[in-house]
Protein backbone atom coordinates (compact mmCIF):
# COMPACT_ATOMS: atom_id res chain seq x y z
CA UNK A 1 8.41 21.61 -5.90
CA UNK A 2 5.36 19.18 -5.54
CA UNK A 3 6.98 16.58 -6.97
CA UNK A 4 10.16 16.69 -3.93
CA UNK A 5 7.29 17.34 -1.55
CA UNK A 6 5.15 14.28 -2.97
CA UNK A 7 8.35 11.47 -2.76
CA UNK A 8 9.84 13.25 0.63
CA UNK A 9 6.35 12.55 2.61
CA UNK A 10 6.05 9.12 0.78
CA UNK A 11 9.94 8.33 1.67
CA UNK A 12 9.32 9.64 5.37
CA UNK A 13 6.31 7.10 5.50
CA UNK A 14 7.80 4.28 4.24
CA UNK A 15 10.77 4.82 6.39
CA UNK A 16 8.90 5.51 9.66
CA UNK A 17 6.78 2.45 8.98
CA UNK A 18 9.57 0.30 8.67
CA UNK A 19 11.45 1.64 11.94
CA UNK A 20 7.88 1.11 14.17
CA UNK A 21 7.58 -2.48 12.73
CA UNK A 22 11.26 -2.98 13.01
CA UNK A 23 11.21 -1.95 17.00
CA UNK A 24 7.58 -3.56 17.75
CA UNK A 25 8.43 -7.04 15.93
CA UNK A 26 9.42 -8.26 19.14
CA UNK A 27 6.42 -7.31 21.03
CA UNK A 28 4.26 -9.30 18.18
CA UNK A 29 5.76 -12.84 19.47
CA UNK A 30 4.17 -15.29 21.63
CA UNK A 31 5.29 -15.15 25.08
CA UNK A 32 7.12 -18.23 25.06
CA UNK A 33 9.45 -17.14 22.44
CA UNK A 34 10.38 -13.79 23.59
CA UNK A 35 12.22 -16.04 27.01
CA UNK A 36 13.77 -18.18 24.22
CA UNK A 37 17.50 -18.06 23.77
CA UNK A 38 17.06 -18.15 19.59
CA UNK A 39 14.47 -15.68 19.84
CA UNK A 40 15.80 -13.46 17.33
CA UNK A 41 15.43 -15.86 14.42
CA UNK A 42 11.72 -15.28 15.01
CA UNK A 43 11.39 -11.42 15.02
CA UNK A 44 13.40 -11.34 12.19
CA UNK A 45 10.76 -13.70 10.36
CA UNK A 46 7.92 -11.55 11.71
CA UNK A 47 10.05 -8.52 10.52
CA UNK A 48 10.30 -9.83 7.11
CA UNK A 49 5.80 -10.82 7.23
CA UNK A 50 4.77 -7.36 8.71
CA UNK A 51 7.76 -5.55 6.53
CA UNK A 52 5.92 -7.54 3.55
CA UNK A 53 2.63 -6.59 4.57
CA UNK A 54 2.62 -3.06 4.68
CA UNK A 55 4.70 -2.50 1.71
CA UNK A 56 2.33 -4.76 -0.57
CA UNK A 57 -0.45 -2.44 0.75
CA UNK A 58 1.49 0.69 0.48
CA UNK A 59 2.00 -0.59 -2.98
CA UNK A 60 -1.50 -0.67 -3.69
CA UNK A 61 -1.63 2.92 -2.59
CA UNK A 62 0.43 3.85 -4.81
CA UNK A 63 -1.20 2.28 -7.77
CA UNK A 64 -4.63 4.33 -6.60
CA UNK A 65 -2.60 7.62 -6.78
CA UNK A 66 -1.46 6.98 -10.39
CA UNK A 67 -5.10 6.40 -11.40
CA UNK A 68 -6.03 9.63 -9.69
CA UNK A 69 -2.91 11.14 -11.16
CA UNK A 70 -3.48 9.97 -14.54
CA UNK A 71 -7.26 10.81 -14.11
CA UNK A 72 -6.61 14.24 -13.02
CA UNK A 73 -4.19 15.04 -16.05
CA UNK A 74 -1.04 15.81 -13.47
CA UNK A 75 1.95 14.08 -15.47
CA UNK A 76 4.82 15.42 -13.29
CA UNK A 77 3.12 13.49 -9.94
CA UNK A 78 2.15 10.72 -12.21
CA UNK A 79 5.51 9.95 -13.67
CA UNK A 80 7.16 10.54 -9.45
CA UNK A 81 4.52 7.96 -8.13
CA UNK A 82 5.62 5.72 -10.47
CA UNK A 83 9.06 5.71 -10.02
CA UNK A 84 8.18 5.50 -6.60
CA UNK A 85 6.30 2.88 -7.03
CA UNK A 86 8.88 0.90 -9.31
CA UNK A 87 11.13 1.40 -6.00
CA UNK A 88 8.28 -0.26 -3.84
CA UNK A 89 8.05 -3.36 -6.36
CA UNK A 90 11.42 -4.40 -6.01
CA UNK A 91 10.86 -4.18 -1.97
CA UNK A 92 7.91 -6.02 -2.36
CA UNK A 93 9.70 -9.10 -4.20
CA UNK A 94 12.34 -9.15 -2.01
CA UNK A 95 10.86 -9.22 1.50
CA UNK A 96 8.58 -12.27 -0.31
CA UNK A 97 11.62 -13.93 -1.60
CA UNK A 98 13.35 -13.44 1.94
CA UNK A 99 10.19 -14.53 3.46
CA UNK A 100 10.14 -17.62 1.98
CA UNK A 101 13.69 -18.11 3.20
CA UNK A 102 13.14 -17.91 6.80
């Protein structure tokens, strides 16, 4: 049970991360190109930076808990953050291959 508890509250706060920077990406932009006609193309690319941001740090999180997982002798939460955080990696490399698209 702490295992579907530990990925549910990390799923929920990936998720509800992503929808706040998705919805406040446009709010980010200079002034001048929110009145811009192609203003889309560039909150997408600050999607795609702030998406990359938080997910490298939430990454790093999730490195710490393994340590303390590890540390602490808890396999079960051990073996679910790192699944978790296998998830996270491949996020991670694409938002910084799509980055260096846009």
């Amino acid at each position: 049970m702490r295992i579907y508890k530990f990925i549910l509250i990390r799923i929920a706060i990936v998720l509800i991360a992503l929808l706040i920077i998705y919805n406040g990406a446009y709010y980010t932009l200079p002034e001048y190109l929110q009145e811009d006609r192609f203003s889309f193309v560039a909150e997408i690319d600050r999607i795609l930076e702030l998406s990359l941001i938080f997910s490298s740090v939430f990454l790093l999180f999730l490195l710490a808990e393994i340590y303390q997982f590890n540390k602490r002798q808890q396999y079960n939460l051990r073996n679910a953050a790192m699944i978790f955080s296998l998830f996270i990696t491949i996020l991670v490399i694409a938002l910084f291959h799509a980055n260096g698209i846009f």
